[in-house]
Each structure stands twice: as structure tokens, then as C-alpha cells.
PDB file of N, CA and C in Angstrom:
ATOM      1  N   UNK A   1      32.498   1.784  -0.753  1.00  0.00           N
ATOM      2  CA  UNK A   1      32.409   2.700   0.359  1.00  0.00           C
ATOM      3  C   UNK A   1      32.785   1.954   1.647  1.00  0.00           C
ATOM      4  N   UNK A   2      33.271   2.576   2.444  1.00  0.00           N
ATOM      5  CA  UNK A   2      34.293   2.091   3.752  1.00  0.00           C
ATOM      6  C   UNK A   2      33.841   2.943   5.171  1.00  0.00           C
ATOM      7  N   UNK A   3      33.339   2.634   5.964  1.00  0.00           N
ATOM      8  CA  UNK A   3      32.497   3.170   7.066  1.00  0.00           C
ATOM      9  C   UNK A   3      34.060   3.548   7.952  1.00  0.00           C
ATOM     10  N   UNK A   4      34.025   4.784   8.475  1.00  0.00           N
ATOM     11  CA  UNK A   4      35.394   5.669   8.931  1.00  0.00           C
ATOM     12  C   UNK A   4      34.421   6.133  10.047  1.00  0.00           C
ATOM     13  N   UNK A   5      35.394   6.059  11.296  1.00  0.00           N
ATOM     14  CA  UNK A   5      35.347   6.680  12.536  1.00  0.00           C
ATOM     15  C   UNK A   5      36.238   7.783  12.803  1.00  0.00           C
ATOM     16  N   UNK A   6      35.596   8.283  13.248  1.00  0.00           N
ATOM     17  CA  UNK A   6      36.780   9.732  13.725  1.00  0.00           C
ATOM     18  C   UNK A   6      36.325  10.121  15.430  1.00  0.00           C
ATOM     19  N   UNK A   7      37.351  10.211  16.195  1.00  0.00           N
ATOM     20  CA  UNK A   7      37.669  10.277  17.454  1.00  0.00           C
ATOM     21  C   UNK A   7      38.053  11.654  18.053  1.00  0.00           C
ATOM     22  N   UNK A   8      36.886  12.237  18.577  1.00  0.00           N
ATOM     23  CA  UNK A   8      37.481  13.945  19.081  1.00  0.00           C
ATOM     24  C   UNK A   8      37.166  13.528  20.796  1.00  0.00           C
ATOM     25  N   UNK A   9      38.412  14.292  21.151  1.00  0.00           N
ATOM     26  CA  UNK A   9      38.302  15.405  22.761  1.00  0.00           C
ATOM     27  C   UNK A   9      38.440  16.418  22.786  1.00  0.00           C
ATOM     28  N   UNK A  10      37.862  16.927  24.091  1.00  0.00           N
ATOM     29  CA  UNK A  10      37.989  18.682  24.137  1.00  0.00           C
ATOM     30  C   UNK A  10      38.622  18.191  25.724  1.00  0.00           C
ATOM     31  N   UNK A  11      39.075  19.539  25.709  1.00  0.00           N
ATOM     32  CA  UNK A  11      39.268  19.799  27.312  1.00  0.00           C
ATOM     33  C   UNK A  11      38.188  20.228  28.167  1.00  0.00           C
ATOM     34  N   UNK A  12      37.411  21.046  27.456  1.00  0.00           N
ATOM     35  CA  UNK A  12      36.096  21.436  28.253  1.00  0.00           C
ATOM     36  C   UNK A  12      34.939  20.715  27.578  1.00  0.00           C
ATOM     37  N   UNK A  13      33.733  20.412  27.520  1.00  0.00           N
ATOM     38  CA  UNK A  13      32.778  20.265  27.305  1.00  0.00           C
ATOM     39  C   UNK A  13      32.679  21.084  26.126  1.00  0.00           C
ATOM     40  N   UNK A  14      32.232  20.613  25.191  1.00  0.00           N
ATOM     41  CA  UNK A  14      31.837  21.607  24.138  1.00  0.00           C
ATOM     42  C   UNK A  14      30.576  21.888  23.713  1.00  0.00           C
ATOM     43  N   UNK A  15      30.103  23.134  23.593  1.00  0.00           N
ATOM     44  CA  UNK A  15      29.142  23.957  23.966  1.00  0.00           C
ATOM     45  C   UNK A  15      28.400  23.782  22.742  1.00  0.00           C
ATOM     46  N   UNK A  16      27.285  23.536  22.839  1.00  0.00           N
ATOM     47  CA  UNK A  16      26.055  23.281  21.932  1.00  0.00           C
ATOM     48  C   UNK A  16      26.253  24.111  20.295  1.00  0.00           C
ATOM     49  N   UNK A  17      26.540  25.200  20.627  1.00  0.00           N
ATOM     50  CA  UNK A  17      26.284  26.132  19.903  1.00  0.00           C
ATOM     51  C   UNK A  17      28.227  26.471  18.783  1.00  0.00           C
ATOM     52  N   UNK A  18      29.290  25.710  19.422  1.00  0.00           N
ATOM     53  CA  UNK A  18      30.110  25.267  18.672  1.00  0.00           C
ATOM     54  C   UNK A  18      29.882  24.021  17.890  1.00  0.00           C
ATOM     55  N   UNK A  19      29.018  22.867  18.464  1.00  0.00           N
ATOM     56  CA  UNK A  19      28.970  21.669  17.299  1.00  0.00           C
ATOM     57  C   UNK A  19      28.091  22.206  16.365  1.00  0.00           C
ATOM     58  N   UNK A  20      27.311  23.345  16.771  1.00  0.00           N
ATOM     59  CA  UNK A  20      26.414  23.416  15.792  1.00  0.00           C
ATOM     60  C   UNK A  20      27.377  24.494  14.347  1.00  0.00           C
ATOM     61  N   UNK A  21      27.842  24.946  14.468  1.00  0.00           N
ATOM     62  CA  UNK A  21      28.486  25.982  13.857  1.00  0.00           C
ATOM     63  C   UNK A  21      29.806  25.200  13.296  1.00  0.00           C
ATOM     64  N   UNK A  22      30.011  23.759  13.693  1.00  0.00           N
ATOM     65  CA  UNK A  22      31.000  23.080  12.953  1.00  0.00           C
ATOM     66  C   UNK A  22      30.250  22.307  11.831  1.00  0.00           C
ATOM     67  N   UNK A  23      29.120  22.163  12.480  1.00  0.00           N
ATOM     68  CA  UNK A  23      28.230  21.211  11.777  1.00  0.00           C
ATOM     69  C   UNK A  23      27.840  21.744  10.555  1.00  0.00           C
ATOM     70  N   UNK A  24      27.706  23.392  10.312  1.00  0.00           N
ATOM     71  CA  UNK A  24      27.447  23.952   9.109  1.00  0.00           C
ATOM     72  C   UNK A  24      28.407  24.207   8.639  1.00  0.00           C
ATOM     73  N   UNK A  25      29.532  24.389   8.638  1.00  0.00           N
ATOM     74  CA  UNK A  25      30.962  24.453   8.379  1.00  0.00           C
ATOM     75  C   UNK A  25      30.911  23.152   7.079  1.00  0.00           C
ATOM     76  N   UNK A  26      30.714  21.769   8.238  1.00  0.00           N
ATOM     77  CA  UNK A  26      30.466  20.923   7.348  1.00  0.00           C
ATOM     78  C   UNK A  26      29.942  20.430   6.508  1.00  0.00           C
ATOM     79  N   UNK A  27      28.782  20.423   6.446  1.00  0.00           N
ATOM     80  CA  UNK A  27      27.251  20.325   5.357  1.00  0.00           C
ATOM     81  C   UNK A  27      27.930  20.431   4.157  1.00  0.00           C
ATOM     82  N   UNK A  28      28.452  21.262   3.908  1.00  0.00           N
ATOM     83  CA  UNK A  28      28.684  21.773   2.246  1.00  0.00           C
ATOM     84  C   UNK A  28      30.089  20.750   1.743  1.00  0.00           C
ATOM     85  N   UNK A  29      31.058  20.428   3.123  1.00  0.00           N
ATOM     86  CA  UNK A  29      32.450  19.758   2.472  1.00  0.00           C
ATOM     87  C   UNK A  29      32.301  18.257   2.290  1.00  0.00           C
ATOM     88  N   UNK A  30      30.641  18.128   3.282  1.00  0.00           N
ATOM     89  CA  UNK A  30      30.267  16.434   2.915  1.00  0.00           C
ATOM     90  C   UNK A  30      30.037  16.406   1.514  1.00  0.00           C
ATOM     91  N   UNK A  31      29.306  16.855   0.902  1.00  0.00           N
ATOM     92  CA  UNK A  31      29.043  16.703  -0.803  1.00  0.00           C
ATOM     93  C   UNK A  31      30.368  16.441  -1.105  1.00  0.00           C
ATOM     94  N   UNK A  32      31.358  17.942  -1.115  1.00  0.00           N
ATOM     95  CA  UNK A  32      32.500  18.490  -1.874  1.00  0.00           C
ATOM     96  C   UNK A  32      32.953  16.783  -2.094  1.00  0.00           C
ATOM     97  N   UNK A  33      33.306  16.010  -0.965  1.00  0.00           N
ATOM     98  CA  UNK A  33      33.804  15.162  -0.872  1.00  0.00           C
ATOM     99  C   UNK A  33      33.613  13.594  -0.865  1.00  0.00           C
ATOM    100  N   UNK A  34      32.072  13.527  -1.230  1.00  0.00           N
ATOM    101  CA  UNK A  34      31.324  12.213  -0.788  1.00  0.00           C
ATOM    102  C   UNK A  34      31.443  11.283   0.541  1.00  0.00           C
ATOM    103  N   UNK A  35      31.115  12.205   1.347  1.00  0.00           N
ATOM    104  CA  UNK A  35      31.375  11.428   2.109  1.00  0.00           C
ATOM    105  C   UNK A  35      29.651  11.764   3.099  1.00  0.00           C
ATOM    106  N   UNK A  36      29.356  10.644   3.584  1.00  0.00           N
ATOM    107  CA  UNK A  36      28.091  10.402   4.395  1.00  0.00           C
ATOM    108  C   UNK A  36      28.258  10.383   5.773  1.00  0.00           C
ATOM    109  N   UNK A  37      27.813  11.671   6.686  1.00  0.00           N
ATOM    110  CA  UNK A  37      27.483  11.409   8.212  1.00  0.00           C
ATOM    111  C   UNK A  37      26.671  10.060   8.227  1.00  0.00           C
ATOM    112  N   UNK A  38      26.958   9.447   9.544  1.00  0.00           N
ATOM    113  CA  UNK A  38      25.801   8.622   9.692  1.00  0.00           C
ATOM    114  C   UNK A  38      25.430   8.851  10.923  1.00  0.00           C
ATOM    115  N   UNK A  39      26.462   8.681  12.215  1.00  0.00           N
ATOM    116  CA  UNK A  39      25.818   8.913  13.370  1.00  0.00           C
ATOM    117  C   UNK A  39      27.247   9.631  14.415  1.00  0.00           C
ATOM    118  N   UNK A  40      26.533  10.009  16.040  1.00  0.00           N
ATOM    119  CA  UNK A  40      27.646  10.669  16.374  1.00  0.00           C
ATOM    120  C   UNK A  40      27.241  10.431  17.724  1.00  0.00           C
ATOM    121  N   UNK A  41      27.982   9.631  18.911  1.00  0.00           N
ATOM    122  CA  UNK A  41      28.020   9.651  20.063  1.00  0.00           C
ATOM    123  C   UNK A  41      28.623  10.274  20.826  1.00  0.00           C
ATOM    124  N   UNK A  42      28.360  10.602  21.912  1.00  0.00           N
ATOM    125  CA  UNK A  42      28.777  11.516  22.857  1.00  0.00           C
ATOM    126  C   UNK A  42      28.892  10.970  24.515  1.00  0.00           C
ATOM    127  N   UNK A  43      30.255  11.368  25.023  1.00  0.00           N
ATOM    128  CA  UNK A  43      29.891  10.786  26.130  1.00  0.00           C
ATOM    129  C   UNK A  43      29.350  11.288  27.018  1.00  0.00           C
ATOM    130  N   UNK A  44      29.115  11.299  28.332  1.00  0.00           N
ATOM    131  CA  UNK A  44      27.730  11.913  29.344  1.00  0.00           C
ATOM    132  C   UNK A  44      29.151  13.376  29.926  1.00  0.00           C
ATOM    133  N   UNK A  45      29.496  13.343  30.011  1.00  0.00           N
ATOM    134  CA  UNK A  45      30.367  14.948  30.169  1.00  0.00           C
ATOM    135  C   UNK A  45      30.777  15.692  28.963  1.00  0.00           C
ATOM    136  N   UNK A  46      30.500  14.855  27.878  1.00  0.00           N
ATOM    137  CA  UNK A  46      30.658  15.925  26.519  1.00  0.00           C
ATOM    138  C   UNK A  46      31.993  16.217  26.765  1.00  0.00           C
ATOM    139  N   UNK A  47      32.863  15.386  26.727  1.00  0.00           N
ATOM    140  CA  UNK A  47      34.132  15.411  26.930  1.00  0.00           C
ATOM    141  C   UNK A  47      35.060  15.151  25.497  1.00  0.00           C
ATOM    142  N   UNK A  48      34.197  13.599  25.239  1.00  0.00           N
ATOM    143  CA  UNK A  48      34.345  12.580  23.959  1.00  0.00           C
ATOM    144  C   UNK A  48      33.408  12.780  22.847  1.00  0.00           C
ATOM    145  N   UNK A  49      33.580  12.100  21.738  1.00  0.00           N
ATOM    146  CA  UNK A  49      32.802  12.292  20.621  1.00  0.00           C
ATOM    147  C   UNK A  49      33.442  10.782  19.512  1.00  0.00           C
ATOM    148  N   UNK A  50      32.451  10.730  19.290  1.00  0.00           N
ATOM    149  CA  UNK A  50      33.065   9.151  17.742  1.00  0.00           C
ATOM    150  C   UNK A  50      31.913   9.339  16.978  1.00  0.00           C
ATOM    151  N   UNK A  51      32.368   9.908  15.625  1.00  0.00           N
ATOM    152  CA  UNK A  51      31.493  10.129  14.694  1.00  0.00           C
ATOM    153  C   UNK A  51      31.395   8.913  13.735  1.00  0.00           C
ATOM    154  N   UNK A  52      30.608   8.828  13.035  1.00  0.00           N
ATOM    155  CA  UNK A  52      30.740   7.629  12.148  1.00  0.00           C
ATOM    156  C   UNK A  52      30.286   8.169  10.984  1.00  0.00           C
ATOM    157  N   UNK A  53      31.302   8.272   9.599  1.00  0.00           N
ATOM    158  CA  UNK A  53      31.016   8.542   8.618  1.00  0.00           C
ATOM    159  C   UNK A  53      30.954   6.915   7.090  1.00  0.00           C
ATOM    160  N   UNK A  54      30.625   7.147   6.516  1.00  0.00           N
ATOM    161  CA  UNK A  54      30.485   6.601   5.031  1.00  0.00           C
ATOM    162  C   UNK A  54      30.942   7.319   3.905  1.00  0.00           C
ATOM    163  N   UNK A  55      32.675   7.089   3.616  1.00  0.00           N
ATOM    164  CA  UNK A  55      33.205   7.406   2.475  1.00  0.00           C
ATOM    165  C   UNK A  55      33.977   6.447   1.703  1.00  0.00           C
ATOM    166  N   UNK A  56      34.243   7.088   0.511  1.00  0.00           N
ATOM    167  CA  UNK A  56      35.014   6.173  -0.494  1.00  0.00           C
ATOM    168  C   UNK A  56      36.640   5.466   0.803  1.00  0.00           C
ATOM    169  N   UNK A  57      37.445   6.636   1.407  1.00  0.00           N
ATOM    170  CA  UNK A  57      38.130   6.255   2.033  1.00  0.00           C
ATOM    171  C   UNK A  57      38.393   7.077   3.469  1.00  0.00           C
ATOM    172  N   UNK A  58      38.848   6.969   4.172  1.00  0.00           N
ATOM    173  CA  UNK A  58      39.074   7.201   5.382  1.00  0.00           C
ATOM    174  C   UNK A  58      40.037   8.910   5.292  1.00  0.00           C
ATOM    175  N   UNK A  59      40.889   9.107   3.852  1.00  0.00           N
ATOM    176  CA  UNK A  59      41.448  10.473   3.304  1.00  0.00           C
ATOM    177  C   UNK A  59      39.870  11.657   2.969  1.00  0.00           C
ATOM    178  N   UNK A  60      38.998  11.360   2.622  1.00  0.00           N
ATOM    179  CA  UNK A  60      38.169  11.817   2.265  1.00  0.00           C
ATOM    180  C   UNK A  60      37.694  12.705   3.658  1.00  0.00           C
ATOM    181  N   UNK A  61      37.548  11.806   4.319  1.00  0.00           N
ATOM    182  CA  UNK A  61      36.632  12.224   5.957  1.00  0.00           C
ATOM    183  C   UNK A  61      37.870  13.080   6.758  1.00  0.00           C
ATOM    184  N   UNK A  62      39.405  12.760   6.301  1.00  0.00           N
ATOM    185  CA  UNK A  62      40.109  13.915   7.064  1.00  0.00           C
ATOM    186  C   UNK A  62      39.995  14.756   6.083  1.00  0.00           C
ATOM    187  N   UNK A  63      39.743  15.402   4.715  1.00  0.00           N
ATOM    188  CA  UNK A  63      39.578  16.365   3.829  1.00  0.00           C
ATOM    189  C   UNK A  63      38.170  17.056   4.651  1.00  0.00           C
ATOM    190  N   UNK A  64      36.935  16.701   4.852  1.00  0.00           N
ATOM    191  CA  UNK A  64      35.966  17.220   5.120  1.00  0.00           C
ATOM    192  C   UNK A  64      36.684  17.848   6.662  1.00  0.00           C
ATOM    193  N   UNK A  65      37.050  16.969   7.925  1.00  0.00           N
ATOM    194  CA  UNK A  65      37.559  17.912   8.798  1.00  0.00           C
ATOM    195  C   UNK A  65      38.472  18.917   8.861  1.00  0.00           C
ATOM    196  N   UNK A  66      38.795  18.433   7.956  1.00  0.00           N
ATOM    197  CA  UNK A  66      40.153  19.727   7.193  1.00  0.00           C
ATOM    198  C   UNK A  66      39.710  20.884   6.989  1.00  0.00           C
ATOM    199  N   UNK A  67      38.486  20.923   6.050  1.00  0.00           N
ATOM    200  CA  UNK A  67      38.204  22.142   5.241  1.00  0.00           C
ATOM    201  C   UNK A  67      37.300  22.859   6.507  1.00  0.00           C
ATOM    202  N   UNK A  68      36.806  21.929   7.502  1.00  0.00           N
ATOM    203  CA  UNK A  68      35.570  22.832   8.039  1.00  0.00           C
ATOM    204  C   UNK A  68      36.141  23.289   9.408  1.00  0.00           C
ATOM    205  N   UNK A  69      37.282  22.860   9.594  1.00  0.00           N
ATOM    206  CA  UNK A  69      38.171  23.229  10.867  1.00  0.00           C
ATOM    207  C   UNK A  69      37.860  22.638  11.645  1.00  0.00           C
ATOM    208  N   UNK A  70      37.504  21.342  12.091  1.00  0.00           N
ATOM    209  CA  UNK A  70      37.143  20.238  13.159  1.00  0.00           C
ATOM    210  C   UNK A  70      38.027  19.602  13.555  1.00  0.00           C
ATOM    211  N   UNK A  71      38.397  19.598  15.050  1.00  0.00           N
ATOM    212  CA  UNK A  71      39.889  19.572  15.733  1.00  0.00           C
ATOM    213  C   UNK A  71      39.239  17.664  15.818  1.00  0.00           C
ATOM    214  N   UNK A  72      39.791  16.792  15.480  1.00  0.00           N
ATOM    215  CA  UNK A  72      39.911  15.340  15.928  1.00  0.00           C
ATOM    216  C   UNK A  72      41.202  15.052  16.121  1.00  0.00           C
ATOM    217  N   UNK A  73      41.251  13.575  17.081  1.00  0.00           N
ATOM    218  CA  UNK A  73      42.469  13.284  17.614  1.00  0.00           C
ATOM    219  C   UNK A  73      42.648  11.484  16.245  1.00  0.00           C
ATOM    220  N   UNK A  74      41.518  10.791  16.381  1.00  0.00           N
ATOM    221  CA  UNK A  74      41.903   9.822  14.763  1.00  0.00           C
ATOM    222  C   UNK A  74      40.952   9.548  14.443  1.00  0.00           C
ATOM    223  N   UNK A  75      41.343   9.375  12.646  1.00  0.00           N
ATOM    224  CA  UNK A  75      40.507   8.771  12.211  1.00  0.00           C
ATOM    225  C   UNK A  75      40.885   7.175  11.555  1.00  0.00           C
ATOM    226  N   UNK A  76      39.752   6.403  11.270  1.00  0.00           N
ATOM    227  CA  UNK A  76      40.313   4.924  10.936  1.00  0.00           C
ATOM    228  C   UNK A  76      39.013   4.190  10.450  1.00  0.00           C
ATOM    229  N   UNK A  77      39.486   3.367   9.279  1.00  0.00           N
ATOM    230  CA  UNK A  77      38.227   2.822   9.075  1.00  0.00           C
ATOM    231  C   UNK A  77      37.950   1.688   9.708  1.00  0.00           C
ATOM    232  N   UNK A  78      36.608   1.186   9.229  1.00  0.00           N
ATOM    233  CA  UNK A  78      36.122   0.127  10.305  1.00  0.00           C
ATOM    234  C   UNK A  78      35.439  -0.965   9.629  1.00  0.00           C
ATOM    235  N   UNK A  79      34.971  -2.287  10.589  1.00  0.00           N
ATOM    236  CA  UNK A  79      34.075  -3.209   9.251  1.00  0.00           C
ATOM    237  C   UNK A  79      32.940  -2.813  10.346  1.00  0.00           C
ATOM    238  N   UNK A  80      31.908  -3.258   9.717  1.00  0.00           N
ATOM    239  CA  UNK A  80      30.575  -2.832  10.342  1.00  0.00           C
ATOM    240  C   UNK A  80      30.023  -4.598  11.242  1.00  0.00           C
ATOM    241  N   UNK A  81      30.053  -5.046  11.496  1.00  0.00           N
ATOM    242  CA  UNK A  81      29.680  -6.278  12.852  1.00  0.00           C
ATOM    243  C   UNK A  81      28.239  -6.509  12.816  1.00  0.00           C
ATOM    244  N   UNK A  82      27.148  -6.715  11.966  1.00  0.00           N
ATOM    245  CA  UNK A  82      25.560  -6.849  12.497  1.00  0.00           C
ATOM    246  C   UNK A  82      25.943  -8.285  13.651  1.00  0.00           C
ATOM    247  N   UNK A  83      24.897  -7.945  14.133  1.00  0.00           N
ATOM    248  CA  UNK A  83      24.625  -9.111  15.682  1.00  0.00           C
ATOM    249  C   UNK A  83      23.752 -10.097  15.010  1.00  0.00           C
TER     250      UNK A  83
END
């Protein structure tokens, strides 16, 4: 398993009640696909977004945004750095 980032913007702020409604979109294509949310930052205007998933590969995590209609600009995998 290979820890994958994925990189979204909006033009506007995106509204509570769209992440939430992507977010169930998604639930079901994480199984389909094995792939593990882990975490999701946001920047202070809700402008930006960098999700961090756990899948076999970095194809997997654009299949899950694929199926659930989640607009990102990239995805790429990553090594993980402990301090």
C-alpha cells in the first residue's frame, strides 16, 4: 500500500453541504476500490484541499474520484517522513 495525495481547488469556497454530499458519493467507491481516507486539510478560505488517501496505487484513488464525481486538479503518491 502507497499513501496518495490528491490536490483540489474551487473558485469559490466550497460549501459545507457539497463536501458532505461528495463525501457520501464516496463511502461506497472507497471499499469498491480499496482504497483508505486518512486525512484532509483545508486551507483557511476553503479555497484548497489535500486529501491523503492509502491505496494499493495512486490509479485506484483517481477510480474512487472518478466514480463519485470529485473535481481534483492531482493526484501523486508520496513516502510518508516520521520526524
Amino acid at each position: 500500500m502507497v499513501r496518495v495525495i490528491v490536490e483540489r481547488t474551487f473558485e469559490q469556497p466550497l460549501p459545507i453541504e457539497d463536501l458532505k454530499a461528495t463525501e457520501a458519493k464516496m463511502a461506497s467507491c472507497l471499499d469498491l476500490y480499496g482504497v483508505r481516507w486518512i486525512r484532509s486539510y483545508w486551507s483557511t478560505d476553503r479555497r484548497r484541499m489535500v486529501c491523503e488517501y492509502e491505496a494499493k496505487d495512486a490509479g485506484a484513488v483517481r477510480e474512487v474520484q472518478r466514480e463519485a464525481g470529485a473535481k481534483y486538479d492531482t493526484v501523486w503518491t508520496a513516502d510518508l517522513r516520521e520526524p
